[in-house]
C-alpha atoms as a PDB file:
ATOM      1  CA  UNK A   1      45.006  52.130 -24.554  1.00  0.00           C
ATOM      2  CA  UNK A   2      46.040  55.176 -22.383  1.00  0.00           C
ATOM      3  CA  UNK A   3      47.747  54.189 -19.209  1.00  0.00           C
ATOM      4  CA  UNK A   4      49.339  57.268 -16.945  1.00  0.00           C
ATOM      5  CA  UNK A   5      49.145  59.631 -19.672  1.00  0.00           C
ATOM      6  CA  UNK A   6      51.565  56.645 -21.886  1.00  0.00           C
ATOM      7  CA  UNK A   7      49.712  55.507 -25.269  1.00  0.00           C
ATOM      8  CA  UNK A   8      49.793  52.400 -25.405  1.00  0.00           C
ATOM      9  CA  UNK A   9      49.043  50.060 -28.818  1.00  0.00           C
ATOM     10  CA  UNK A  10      47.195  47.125 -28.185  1.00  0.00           C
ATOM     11  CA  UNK A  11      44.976  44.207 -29.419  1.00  0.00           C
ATOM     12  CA  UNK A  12      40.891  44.912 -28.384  1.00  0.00           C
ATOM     13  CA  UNK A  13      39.983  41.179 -28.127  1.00  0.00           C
ATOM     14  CA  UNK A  14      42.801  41.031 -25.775  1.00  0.00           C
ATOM     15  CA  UNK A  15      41.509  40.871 -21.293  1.00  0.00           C
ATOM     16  CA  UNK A  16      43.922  43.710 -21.111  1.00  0.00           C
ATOM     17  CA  UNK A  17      44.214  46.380 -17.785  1.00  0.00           C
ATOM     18  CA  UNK A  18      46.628  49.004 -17.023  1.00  0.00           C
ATOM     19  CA  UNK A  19      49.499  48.646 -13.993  1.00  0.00           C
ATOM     20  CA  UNK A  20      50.831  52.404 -13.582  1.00  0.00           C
ATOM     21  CA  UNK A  21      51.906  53.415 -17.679  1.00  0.00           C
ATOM     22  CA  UNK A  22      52.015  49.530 -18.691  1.00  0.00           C
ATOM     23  CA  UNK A  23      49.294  47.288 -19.862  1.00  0.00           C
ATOM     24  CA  UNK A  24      49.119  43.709 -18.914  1.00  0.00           C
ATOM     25  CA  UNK A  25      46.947  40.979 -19.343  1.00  0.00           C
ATOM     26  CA  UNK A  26      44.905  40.190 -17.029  1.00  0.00           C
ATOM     27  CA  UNK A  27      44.514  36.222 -17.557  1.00  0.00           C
ATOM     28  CA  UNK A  28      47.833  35.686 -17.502  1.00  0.00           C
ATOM     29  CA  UNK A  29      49.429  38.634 -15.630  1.00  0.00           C
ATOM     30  CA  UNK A  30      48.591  40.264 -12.227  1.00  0.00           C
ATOM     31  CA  UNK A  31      49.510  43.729 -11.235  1.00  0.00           C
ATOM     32  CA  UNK A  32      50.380  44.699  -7.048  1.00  0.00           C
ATOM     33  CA  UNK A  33      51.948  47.718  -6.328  1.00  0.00           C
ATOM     34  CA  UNK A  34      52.444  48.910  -9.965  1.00  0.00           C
ATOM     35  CA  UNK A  35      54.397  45.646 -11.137  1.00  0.00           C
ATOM     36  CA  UNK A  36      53.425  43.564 -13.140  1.00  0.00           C
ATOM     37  CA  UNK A  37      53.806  39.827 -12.414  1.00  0.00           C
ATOM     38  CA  UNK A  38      53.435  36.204 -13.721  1.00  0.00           C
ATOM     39  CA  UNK A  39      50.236  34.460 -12.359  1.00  0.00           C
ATOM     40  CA  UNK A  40      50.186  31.176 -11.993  1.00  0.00           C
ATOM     41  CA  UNK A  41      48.289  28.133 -13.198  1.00  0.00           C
ATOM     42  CA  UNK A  42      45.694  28.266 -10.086  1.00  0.00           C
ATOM     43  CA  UNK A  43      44.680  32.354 -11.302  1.00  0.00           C
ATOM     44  CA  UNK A  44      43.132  32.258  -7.586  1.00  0.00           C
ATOM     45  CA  UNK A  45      45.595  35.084  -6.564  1.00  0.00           C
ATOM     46  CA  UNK A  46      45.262  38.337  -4.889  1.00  0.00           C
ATOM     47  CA  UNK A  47      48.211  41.127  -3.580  1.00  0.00           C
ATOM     48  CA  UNK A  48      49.778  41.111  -0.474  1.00  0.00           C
ATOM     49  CA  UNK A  49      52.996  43.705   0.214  1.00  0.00           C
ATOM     50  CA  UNK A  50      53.411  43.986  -3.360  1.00  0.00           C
ATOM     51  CA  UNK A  51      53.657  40.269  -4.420  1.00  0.00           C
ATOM     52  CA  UNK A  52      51.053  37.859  -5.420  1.00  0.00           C
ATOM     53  CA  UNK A  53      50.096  35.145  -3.322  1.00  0.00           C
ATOM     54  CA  UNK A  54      47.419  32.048  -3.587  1.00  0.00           C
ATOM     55  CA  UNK A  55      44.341  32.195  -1.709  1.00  0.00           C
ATOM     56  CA  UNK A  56      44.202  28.644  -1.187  1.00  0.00           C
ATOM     57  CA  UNK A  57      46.910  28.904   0.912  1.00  0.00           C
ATOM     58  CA  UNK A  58      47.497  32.545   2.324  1.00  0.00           C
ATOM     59  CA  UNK A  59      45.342  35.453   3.258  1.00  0.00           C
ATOM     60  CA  UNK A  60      46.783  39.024   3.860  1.00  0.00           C
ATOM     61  CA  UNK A  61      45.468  40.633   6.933  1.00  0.00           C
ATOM     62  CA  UNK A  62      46.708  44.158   7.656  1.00  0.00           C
ATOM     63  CA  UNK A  63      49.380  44.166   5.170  1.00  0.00           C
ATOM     64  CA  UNK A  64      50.683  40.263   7.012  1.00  0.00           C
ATOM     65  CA  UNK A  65      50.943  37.163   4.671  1.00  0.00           C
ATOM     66  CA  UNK A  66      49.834  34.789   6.680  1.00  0.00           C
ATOM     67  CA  UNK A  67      49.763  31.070   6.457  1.00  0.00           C
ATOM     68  CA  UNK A  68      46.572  29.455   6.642  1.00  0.00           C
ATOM     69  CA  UNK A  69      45.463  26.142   8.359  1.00  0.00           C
ATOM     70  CA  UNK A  70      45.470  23.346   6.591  1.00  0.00           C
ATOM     71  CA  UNK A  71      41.882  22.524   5.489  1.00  0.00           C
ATOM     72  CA  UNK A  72      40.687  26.004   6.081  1.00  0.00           C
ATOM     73  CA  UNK A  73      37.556  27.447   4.700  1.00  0.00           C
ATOM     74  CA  UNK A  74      36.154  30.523   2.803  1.00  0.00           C
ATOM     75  CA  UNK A  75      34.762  31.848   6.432  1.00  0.00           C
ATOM     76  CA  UNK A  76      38.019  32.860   7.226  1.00  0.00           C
ATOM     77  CA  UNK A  77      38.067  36.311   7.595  1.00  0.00           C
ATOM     78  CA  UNK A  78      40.985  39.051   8.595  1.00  0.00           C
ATOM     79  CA  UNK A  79      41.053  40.767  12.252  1.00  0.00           C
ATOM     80  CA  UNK A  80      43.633  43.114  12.099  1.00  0.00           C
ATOM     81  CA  UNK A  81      46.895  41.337  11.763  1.00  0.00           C
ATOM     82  CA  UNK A  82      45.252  37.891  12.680  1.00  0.00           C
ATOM     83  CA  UNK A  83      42.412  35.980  11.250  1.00  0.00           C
ATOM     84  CA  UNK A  84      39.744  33.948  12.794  1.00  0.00           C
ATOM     85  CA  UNK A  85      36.618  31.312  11.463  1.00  0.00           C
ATOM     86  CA  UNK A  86      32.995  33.172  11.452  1.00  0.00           C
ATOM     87  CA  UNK A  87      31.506  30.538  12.508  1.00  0.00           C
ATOM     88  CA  UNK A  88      33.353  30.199  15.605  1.00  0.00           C
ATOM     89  CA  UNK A  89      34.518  33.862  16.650  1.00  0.00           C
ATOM     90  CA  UNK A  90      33.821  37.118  16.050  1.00  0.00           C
ATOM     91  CA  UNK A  91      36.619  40.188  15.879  1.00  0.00           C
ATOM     92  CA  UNK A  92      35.628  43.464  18.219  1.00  0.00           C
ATOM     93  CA  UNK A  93      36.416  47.239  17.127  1.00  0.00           C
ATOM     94  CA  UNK A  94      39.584  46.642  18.755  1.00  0.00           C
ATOM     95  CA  UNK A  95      40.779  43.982  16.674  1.00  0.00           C
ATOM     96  CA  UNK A  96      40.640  41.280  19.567  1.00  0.00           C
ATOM     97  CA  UNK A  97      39.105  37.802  18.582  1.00  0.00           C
ATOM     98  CA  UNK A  98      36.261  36.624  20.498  1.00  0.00           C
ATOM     99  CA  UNK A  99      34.953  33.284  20.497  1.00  0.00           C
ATOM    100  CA  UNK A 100      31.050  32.894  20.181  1.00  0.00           C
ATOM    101  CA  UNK A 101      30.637  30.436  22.127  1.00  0.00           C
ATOM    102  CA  UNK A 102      28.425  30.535  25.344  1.00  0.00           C
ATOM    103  CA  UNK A 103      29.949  29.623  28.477  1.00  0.00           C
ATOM    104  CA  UNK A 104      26.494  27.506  29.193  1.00  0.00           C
ATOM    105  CA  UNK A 105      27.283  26.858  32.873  1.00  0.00           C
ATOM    106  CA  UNK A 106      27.952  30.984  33.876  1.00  0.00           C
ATOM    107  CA  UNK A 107      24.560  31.870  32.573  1.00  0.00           C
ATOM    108  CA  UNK A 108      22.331  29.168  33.999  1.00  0.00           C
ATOM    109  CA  UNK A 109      24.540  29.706  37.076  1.00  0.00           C
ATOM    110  CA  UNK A 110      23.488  33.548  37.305  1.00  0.00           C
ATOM    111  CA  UNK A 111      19.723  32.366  36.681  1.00  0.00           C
ATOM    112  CA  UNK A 112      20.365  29.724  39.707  1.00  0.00           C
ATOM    113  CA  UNK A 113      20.050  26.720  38.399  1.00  0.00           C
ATOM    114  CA  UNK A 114      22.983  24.108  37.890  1.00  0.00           C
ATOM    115  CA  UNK A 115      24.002  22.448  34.801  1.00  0.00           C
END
């Protein structure tokens, strides 16, 4: 296997990848920022500022590990630095979370009728 211009000898039944000239493999290994580290039992893990981190637990948004609530769920999604539930909010071209919710009282109040 030819990683960077660096032969490489390896086993092809191996799950094998390339991180910068080495080869590592991939079930058991994950590669951020052209190191090679130790995964862990979960394998659920992604990169964040060059280390790995759980997904379960973390999410990187703009380069920021950050800690997620517990109970959280896969609609959580990354706003710049921050990150914000779908379901609930929505993140504007300026990276500013915005809650979907309607204000129910300010529209019926503009059409005259109370609520």
């Amino acid at each position: 296997m030819c990683c960077a211009g660096k032969l490489n000898e390896v086993n092809p039944l191996e799950s094998l990848s390339c991180c910068l000239q080495n080869v590592y493999h991939t079930k058991k290994e994950i590669c951020c920022d052209n190191k090679v580290h130790q995964r862990s039992e979960r394998k659920d893990e992604r990169c964040c500022k060059g280390v790995p981190f759980d997904r379960r637990f973390f999410i990187c948004c703009g380069e920021e590990l950050l800690k997620l609530p517990k109970n959280s769920s896969r609609h959580i999604l990354c706003c710049g630095k921050k990150y914000f539930d779908r379901r609930v909010s929505k993140c504007d071209a300026k990276n500013m979370v915005m809650s979907l919710k309607c204000d129910v009282e300010r529209i019926f109040s503009n059409k005259g009728i109370t609520v």
